[in-house]
Structure formats: structure tokens, C-alpha cells
N, C-alpha and C. Protein backbone atom coordinates (compact mmCIF):
# COMPACT_ATOMS: atom_id res chain seq x y z
N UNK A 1 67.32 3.84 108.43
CA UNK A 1 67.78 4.94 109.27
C UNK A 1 66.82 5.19 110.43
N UNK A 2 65.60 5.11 109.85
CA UNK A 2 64.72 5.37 111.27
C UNK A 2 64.83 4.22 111.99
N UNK A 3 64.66 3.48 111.85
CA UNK A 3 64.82 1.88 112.93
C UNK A 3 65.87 2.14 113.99
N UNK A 4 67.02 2.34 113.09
CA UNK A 4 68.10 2.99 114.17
C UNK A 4 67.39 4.18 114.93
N UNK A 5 67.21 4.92 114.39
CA UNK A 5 66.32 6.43 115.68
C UNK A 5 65.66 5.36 116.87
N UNK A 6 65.18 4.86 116.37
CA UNK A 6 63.91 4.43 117.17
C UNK A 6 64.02 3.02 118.02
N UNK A 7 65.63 2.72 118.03
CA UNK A 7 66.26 1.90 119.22
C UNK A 7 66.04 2.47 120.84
N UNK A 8 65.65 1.71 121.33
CA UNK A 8 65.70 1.86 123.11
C UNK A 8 67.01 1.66 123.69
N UNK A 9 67.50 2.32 124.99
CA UNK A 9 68.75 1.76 125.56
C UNK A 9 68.69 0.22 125.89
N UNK A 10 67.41 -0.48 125.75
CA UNK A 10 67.56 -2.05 126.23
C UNK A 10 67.57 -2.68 124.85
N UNK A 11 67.79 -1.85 123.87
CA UNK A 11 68.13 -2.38 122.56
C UNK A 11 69.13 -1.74 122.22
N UNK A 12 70.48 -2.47 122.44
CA UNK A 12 72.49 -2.37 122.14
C UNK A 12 72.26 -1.81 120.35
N UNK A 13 72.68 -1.00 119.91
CA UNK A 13 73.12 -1.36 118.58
C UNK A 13 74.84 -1.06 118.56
N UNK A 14 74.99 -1.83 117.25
CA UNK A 14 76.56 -1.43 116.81
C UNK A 14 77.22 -0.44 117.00
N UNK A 15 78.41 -0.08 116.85
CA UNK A 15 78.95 1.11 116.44
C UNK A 15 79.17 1.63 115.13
N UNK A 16 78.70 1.06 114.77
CA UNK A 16 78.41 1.18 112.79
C UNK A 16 77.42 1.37 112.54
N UNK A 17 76.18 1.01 113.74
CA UNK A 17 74.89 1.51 113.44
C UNK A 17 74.49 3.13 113.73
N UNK A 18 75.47 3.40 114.90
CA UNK A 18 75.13 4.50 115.84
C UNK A 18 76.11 5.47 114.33
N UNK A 19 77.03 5.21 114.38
CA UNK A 19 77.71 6.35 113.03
C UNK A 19 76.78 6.56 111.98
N UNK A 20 76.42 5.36 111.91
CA UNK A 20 75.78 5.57 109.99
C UNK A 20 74.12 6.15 110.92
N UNK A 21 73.65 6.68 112.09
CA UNK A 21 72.43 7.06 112.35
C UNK A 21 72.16 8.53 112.75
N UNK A 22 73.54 8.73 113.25
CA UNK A 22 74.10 9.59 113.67
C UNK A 22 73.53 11.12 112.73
N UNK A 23 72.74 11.91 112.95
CA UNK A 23 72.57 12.47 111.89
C UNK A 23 72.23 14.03 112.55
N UNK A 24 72.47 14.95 111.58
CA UNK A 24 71.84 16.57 112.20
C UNK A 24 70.46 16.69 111.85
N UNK A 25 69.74 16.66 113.16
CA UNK A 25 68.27 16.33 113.17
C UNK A 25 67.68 17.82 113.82
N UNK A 26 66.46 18.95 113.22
CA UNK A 26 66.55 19.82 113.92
C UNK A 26 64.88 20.01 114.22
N UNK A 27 64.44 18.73 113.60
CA UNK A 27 62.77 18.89 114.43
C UNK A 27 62.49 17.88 115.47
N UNK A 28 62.13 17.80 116.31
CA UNK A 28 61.60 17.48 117.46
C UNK A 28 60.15 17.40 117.97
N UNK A 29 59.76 16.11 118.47
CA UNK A 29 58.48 15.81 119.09
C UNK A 29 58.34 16.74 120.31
N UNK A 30 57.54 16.98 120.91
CA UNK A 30 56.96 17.96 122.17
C UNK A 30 57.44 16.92 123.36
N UNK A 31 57.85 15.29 123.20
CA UNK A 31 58.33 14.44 123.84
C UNK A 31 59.09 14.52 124.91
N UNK A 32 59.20 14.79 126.24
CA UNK A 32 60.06 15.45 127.06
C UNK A 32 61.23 14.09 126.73
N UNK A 33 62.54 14.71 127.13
CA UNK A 33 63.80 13.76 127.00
C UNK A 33 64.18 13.45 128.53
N UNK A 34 64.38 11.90 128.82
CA UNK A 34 64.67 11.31 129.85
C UNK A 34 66.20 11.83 130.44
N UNK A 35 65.80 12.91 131.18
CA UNK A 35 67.41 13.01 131.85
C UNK A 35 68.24 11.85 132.19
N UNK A 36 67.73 10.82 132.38
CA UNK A 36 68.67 9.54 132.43
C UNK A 36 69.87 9.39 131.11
N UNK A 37 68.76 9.33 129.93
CA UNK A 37 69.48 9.26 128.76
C UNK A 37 70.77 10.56 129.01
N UNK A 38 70.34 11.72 129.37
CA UNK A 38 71.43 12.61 129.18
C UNK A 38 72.69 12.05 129.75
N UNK A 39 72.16 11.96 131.31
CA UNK A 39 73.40 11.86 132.12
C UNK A 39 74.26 10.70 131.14
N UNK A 40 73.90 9.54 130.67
CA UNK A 40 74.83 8.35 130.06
C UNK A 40 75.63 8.94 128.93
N UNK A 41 74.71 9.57 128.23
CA UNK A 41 75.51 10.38 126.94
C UNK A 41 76.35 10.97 127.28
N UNK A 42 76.59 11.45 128.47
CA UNK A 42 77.21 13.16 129.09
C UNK A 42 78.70 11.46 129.63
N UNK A 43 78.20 10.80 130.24
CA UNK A 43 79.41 9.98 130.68
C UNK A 43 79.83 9.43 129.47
N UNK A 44 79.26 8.82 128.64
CA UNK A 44 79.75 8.63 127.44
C UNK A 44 81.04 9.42 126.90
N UNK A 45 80.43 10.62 126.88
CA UNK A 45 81.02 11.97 126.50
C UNK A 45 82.64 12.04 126.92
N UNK A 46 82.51 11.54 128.62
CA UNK A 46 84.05 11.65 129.08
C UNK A 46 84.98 10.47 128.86
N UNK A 47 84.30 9.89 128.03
CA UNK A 47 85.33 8.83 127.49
C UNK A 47 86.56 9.17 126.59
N UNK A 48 86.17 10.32 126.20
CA UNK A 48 87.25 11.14 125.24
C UNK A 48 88.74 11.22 125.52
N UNK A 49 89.01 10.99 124.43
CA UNK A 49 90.52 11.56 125.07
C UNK A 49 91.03 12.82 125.51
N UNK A 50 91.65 13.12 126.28
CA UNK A 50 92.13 14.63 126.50
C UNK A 50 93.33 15.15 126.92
N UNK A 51 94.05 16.21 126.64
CA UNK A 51 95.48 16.24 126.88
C UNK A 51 96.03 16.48 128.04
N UNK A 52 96.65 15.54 128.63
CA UNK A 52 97.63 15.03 129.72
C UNK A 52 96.50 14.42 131.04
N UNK A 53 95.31 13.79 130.07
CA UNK A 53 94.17 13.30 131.30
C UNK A 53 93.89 14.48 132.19
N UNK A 54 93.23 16.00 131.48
CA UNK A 54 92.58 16.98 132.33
C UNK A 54 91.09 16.80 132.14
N UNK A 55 90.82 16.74 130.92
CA UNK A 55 89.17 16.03 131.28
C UNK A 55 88.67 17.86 131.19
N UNK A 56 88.79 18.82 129.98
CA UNK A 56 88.90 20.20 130.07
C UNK A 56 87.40 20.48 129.85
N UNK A 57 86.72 19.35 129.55
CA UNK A 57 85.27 19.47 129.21
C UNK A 57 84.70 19.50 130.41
N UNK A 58 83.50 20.80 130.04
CA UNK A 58 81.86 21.14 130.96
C UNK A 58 80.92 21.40 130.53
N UNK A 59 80.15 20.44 131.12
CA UNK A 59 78.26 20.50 130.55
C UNK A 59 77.35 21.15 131.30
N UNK A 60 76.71 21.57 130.43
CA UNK A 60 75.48 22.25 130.96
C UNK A 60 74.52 22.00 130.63
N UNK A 61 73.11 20.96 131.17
CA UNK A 61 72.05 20.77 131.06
C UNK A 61 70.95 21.98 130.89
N UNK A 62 69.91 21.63 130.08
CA UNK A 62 69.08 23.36 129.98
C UNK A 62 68.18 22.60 129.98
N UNK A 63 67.35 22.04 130.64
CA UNK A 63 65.96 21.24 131.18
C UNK A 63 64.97 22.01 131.31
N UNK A 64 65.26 23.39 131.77
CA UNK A 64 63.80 24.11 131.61
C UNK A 64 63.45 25.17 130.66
N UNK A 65 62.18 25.61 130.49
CA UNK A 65 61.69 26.06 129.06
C UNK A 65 62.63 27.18 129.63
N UNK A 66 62.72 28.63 130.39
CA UNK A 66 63.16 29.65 130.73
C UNK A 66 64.37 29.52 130.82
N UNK A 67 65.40 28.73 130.92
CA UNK A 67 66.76 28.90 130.69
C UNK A 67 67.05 28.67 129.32
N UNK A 68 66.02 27.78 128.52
CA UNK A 68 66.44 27.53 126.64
C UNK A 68 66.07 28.86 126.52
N UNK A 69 65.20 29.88 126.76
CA UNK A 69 64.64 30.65 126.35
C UNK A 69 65.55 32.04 126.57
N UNK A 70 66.21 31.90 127.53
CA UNK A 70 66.61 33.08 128.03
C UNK A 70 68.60 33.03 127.24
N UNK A 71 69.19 32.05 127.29
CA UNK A 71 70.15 31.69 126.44
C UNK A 71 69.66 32.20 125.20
N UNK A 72 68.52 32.17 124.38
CA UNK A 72 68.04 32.07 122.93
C UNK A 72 68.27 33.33 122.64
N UNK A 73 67.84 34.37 123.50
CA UNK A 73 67.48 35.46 123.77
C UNK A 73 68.54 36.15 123.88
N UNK A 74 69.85 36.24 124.83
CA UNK A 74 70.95 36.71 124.70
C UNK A 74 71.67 36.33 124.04
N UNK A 75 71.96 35.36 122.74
CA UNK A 75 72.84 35.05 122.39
C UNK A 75 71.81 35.77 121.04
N UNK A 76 70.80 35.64 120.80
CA UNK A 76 70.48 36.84 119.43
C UNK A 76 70.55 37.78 119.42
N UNK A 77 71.03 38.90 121.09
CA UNK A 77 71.00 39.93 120.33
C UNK A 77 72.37 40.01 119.94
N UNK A 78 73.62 38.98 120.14
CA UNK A 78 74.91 38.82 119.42
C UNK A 78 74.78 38.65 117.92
N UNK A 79 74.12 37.78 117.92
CA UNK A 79 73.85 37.37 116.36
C UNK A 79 72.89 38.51 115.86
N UNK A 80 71.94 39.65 116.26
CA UNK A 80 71.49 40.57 115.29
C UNK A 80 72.54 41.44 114.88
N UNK A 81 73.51 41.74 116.00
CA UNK A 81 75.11 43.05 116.04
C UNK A 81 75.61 42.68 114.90
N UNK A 82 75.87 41.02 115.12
CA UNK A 82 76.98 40.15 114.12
C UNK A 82 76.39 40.86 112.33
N UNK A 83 75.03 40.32 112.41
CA UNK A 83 74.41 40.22 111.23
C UNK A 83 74.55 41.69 110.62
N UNK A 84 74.31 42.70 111.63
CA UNK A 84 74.16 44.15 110.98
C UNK A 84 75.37 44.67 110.68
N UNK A 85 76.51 44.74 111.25
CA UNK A 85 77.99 44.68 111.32
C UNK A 85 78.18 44.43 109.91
N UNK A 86 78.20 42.93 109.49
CA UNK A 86 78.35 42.42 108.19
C UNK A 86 77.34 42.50 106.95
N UNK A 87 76.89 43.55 107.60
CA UNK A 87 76.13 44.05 106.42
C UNK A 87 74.63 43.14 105.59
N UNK A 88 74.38 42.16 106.44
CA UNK A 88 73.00 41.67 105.93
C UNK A 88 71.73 42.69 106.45
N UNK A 89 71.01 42.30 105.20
CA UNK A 89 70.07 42.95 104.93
C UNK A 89 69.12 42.96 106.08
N UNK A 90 68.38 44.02 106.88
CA UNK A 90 67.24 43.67 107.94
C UNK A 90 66.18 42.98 107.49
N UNK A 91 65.67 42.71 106.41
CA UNK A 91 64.43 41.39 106.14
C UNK A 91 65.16 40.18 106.76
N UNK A 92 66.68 39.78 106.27
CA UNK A 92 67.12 38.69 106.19
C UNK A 92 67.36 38.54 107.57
N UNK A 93 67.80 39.70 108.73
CA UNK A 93 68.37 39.36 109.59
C UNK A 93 67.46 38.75 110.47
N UNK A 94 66.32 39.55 110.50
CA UNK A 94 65.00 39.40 111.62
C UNK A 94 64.85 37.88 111.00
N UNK A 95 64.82 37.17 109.75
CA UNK A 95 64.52 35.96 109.20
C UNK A 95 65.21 34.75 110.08
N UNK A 96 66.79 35.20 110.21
CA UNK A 96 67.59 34.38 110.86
C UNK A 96 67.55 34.22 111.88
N UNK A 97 67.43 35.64 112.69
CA UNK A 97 67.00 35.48 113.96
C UNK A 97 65.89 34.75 114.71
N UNK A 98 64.52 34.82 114.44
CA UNK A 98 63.55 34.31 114.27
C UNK A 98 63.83 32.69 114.31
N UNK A 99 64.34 32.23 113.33
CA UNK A 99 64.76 30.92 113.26
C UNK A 99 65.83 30.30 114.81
N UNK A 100 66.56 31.06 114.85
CA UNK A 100 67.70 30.46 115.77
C UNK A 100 66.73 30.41 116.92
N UNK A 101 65.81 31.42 117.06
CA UNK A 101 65.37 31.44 118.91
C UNK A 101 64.11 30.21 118.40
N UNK A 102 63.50 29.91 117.48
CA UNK A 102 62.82 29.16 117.63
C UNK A 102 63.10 28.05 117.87
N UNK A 103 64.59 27.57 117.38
CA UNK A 103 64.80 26.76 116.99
C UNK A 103 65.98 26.07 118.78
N UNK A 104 66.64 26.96 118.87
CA UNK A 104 67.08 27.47 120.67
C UNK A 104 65.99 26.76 121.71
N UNK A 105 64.87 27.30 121.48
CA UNK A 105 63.82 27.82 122.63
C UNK A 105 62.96 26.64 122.49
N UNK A 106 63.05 25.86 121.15
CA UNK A 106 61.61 24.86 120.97
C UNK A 106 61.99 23.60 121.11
N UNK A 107 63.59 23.70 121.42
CA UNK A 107 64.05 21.87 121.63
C UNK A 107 64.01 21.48 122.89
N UNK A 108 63.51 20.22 123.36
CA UNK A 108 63.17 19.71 124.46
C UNK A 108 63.82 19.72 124.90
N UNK A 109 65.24 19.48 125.06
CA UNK A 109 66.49 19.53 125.47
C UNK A 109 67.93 20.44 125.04
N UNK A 110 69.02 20.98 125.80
CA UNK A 110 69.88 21.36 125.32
C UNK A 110 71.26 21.09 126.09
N UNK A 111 71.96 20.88 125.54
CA UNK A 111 73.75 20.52 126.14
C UNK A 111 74.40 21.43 125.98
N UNK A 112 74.26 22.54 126.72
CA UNK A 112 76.15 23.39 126.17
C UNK A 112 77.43 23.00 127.00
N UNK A 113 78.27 22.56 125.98
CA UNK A 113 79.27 22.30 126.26
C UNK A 113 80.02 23.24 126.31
N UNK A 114 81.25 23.41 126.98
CA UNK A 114 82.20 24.64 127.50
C UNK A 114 83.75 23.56 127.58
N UNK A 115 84.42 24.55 127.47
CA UNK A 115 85.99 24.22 128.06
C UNK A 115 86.27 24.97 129.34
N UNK A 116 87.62 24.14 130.00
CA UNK A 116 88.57 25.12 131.07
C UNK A 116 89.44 24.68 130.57
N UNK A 117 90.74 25.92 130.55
CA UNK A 117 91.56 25.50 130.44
C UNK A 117 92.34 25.76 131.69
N UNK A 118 91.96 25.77 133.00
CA UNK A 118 92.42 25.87 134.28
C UNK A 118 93.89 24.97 134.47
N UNK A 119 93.40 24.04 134.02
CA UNK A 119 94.02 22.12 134.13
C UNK A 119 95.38 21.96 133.13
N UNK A 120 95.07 22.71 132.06
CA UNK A 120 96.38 22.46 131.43
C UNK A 120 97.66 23.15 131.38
N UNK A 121 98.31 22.34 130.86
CA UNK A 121 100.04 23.33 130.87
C UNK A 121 100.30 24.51 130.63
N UNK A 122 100.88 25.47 130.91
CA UNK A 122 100.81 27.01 130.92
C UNK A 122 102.38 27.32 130.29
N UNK A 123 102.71 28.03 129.24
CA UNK A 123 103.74 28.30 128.66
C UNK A 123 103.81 29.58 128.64
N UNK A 124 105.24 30.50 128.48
CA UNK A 124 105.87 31.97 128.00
C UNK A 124 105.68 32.06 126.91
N UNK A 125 105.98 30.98 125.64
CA UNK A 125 105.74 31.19 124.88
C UNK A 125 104.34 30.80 124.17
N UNK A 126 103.68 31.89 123.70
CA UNK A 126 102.45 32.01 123.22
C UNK A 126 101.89 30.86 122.08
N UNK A 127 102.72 30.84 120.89
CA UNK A 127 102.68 30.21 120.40
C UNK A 127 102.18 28.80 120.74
N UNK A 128 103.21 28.25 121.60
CA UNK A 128 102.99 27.02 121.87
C UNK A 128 102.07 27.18 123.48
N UNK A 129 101.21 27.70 124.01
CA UNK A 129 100.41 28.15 124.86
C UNK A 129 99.04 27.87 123.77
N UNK A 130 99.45 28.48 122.49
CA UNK A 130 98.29 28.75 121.52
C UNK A 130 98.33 26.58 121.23
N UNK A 131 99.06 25.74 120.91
CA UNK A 131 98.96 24.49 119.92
C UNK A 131 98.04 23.68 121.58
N UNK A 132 98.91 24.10 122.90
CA UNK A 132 98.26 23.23 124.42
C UNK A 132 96.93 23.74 124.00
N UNK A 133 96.65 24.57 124.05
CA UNK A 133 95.31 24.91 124.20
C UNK A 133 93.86 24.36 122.89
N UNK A 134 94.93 24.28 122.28
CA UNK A 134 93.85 23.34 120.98
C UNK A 134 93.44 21.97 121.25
N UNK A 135 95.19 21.68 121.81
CA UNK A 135 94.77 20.02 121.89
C UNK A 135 93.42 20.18 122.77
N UNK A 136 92.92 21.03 123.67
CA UNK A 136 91.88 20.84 124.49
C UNK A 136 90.65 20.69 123.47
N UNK A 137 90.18 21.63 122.52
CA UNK A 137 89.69 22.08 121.59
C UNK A 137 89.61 20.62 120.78
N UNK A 138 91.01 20.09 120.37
CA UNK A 138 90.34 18.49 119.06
C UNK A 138 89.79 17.71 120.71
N UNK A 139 89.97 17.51 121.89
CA UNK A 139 88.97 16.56 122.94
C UNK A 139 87.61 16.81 123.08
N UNK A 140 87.52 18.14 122.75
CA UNK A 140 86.20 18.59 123.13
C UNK A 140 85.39 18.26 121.38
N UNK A 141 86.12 18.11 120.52
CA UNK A 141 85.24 17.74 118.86
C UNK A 141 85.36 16.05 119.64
N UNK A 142 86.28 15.39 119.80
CA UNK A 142 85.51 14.19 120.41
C UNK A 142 85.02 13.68 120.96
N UNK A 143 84.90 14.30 122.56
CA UNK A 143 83.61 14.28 123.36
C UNK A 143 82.86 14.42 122.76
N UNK A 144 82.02 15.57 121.73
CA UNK A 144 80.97 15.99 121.19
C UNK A 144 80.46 14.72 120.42
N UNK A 145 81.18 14.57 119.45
CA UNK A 145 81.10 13.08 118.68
C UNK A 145 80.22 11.78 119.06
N UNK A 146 81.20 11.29 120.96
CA UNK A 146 81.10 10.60 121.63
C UNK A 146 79.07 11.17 121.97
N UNK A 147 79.04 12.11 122.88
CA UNK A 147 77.90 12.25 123.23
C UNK A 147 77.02 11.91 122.10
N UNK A 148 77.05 12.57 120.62
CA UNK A 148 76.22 12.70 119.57
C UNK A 148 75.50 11.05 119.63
N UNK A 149 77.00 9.91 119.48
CA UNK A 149 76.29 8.51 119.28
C UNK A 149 75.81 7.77 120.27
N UNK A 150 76.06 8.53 121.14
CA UNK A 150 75.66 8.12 122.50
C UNK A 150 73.70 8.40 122.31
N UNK A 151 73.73 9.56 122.22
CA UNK A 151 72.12 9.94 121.99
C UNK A 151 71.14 8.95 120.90
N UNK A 152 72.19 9.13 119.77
CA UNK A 152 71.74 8.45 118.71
C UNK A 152 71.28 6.84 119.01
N UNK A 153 71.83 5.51 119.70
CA UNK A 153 72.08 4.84 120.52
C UNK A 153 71.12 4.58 121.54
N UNK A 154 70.11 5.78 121.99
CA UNK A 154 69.23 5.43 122.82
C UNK A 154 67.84 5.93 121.73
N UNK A 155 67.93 6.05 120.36
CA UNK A 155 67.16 6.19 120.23
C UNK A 155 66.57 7.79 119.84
N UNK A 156 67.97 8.59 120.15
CA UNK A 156 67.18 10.31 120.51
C UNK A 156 67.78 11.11 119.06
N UNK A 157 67.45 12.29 118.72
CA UNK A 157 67.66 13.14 117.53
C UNK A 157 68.71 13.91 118.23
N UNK A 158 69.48 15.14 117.75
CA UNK A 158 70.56 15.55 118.14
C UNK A 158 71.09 16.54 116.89
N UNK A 159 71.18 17.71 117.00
CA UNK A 159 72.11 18.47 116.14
C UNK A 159 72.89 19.21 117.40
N UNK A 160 74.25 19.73 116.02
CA UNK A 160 75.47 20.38 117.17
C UNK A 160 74.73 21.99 116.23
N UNK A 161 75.11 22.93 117.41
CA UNK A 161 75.20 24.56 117.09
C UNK A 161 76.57 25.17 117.57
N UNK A 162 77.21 25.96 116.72
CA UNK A 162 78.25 26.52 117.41
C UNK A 162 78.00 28.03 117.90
N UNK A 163 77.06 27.84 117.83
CA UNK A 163 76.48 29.91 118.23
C UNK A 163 77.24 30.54 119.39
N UNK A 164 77.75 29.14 120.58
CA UNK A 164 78.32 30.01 121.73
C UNK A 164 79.64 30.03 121.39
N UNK A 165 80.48 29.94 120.22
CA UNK A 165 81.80 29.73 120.19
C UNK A 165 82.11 31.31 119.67
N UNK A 166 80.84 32.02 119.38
CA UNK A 166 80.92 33.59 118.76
C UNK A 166 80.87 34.24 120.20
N UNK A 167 79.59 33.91 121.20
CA UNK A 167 79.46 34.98 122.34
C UNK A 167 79.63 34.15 123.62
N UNK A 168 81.00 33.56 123.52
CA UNK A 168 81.39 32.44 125.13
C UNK A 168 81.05 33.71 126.28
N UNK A 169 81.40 34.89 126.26
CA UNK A 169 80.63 35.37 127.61
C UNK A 169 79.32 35.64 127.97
N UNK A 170 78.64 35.96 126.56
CA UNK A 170 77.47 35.83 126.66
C UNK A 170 76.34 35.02 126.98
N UNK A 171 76.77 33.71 126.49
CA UNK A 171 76.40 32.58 126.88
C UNK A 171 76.61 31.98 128.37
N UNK A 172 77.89 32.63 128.83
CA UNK A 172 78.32 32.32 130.12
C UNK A 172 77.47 33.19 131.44
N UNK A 173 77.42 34.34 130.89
CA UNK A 173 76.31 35.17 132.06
C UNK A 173 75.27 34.70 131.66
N UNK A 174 74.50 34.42 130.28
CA UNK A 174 73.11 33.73 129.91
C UNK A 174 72.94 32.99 131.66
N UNK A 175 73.81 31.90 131.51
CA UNK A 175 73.74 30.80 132.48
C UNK A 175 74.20 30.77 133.69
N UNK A 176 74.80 31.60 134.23
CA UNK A 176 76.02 31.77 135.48
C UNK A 176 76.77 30.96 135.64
N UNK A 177 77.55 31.12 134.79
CA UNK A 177 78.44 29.61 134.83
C UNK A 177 79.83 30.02 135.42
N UNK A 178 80.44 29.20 135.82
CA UNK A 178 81.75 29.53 136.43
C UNK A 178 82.58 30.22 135.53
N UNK A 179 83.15 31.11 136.33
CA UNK A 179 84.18 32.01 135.28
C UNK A 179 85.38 31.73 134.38
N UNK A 180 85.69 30.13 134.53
CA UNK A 180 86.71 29.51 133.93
C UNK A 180 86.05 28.82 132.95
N UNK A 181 84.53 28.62 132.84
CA UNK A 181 84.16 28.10 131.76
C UNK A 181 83.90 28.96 130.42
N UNK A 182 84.56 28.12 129.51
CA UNK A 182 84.38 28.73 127.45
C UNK A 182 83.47 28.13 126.54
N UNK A 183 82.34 28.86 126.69
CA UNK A 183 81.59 27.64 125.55
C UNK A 183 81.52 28.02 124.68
N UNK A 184 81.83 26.60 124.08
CA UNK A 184 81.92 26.36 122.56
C UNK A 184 81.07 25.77 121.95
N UNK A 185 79.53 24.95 122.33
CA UNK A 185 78.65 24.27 121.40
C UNK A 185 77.32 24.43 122.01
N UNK A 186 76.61 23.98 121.04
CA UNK A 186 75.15 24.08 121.89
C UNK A 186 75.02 22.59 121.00
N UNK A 187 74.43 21.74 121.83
CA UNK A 187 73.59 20.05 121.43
C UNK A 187 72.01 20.18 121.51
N UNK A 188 71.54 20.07 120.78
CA UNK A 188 69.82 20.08 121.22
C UNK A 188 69.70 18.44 121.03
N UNK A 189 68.61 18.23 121.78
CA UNK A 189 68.20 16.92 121.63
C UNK A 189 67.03 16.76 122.10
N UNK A 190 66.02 16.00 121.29
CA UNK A 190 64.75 15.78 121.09
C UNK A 190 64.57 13.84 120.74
N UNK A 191 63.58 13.39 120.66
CA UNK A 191 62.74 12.36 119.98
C UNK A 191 62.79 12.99 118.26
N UNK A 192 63.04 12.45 117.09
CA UNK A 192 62.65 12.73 115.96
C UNK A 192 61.77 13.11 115.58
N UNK A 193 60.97 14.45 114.81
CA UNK A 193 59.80 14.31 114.77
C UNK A 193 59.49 13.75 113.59
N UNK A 194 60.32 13.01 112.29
CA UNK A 194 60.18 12.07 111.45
C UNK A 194 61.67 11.71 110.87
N UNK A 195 61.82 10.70 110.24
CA UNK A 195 63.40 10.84 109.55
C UNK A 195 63.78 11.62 109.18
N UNK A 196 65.12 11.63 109.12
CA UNK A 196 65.34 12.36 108.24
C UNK A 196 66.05 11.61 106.73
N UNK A 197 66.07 12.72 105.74
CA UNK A 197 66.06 12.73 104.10
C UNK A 197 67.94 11.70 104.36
N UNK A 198 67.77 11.26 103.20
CA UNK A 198 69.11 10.70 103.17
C UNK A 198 70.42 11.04 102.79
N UNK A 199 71.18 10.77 102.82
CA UNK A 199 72.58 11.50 103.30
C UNK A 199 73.64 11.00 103.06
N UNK A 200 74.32 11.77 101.87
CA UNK A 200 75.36 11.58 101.18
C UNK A 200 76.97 11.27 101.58
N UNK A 201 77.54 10.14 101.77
CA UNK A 201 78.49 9.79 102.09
C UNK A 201 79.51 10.30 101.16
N UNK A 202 80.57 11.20 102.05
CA UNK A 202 81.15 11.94 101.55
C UNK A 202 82.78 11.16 101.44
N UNK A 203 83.55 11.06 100.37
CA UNK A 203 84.65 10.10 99.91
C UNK A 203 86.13 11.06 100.84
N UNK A 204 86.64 10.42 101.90
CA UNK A 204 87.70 10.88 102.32
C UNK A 204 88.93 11.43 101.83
N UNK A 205 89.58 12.27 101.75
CA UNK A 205 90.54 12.63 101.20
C UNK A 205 92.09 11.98 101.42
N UNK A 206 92.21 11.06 100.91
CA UNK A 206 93.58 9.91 101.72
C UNK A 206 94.70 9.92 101.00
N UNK A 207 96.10 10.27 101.40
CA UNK A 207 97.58 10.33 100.85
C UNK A 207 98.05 8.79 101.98
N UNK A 208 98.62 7.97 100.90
CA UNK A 208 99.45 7.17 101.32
C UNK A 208 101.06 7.32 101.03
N UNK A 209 101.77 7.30 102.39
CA UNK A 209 102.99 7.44 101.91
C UNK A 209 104.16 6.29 102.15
């Protein structure tokens, strides 16, 4: 598993290598990450499929310490509301919190990904307004995918967060992002700061008919 981490982009691996390497990695070397690598992952990324070729996906690079930091920062005090709301305990909450901004704020890199749904088909009826608007939603789980082995592939660590899929406006003034953008993920990405533990292949659930 580490051999795979520790491929260069002038070293190709499989696509069986990049899946089976592919892993949620959440420590990180102090290693700055080659914006080169991003941008390929990020094109990688638009290889996805998407409904009726709108391409509903938007990235957002977070390259400097004060924008990881300042995202970390507004999106906890969502997550302290969330936490107190539902009734966790204040030892536990300050615990969690603590964790997310460190964990936000200390990765060399970050991707938030966002949707528009500017681009797609517009219906009366809600319902089916509600199924267009998903299909955007399963492109954007495979872009994500796409980017993940893309990273993995050059060599880099990578976990997904869904923290902005709770506070998409929050996250959106965090960053000034255009007003049509919805985010839905946060990507950190780092250098490994060792393997990781091994990892249980989970048996698919399959009906043949």
C-alpha cells in the first residue's frame, strides 16, 4: 500500500492500483503540495459524467494557511450550534471541535468542491426538479472519486469531509464564492505522514435477475 502512496506522476500506475490505494488518509507531512498535481486531479475530476453534459461541478483551491484557517473557523461555529442543539455534552463538543479545526487548518492542502445548478433543466413540478437535481449530486460523488485516484496516482494522501454539505452558505461567505455555488465536500490533501493500517474489503451486496 505504501509503494503505491509513494508513486511519482512519471511513475503510471494501474487503475487497480490507484483503487486498491485509494484510502482516507488524515495525517500529513508539513510537505507543501505541488499545485501542478492539483490542477491534473481537478481535470481528472471533469472527466465525470454529468447530466445533459453541464459539467455542475466547482472547485476551490485553499493554498493558503488563512483561508484553511478562516473556513475552519466559520464552519465550527456551525458545528458547535449543531452539537449543542443535539444535545452533546460541552466536554465532548469543545473535543470535536478542536479536532475538526485542527484537522481543517493543518492540511497542506484543501479542495472544496461545490455544485451549480444554474445549467440544468428547470421543472413545475418539484418532485421531478427534486430527481434533475440529484442526478447533479451522483456527478459530483464521481468527480470526487475521479479526483481522489487521481491524487492517489501521483503519489498524494487525500480524505473527503462533508462538513460544507451542513453550512453551504457558510462555507460560501467563508470564501466569497459566487452565489450560484453549493458546497458539498471538503478534500484535504497532503504527502502521507506514514501508511496507513489495513483495510477491510467490504463484500458487495449483488441481486441477479
Amino acid at each position: 500500500m505504501n509503494e503505491i502512496l509513494s508513486k511519482t506522476s512519471s511513475e503510471s500506475i494501474s487503475l487497480g492500483d490507484a483503487l486498491r490505494g485509494r484510502r482516507s488518509i488524515r495525517h500529513f507531512t508539513d510537505e507543501p503540495v505541488d499545485p501542478e498535481i492539483i490542477k491534473r486531479a481537478i481535470t481528472a475530476a471533469t472527466l465525470a459524467p454529468s447530466p445533459h453534459g453541464t459539467a455542475p461541478w466547482r472547485f476551490c483551491v485553499l493554498s493558503s494557511e488563512s483561508s484553511r484557517k478562516k473556513l475552519a473557523e466559520e464552519m465550527g461555529r456551525n458545528f458547535l450550534s449543531d452539537m449543542e442543539k443535539e444535545g452533546v455534552p460541552i466536554e465532548e463538543r469543545m473535543r470535536r471541535h478542536k479536532g475538526s479545526i485542527q484537522l481543517l487548518s493543518g492540511a497542506p492542502a484543501l479542495i472544496l468542491t461545490a455544485l451549480s445548478f444554474d445549467a440544468l433543466d428547470t421543472y413545475d413540478d418539484s418532485e421531478k426538479q427534486e430527481r434533475e437535481n440529484m442526478m447533479a449530486e451522483h456527478s459530483l460523488g464521481a468527480a470526487l472519486q475521479s479526483l481522489m485516484l487521481a491524487l492517489t496516482a501521483e503519489g498524494m494522501a487525500s480524505v473527503w469531509r462533508c462538513a460544507p454539505l451542513f453550512c453551504p452558505e457558510t462555507a460560501r461567505d467563508a470564501l466569497a464564492l459566487p452565489a450560484d455555488w453549493v458546497p458539498r465536500a471538503l478534500i484535504l490533501v497532503g504527502h502521507p505522514a506514514a501508511p496507513p493500517p489495513p483495510k477491510k474489503t467490504s463484500s458487495p451486496e449483488i441481486i441477479t435477475r
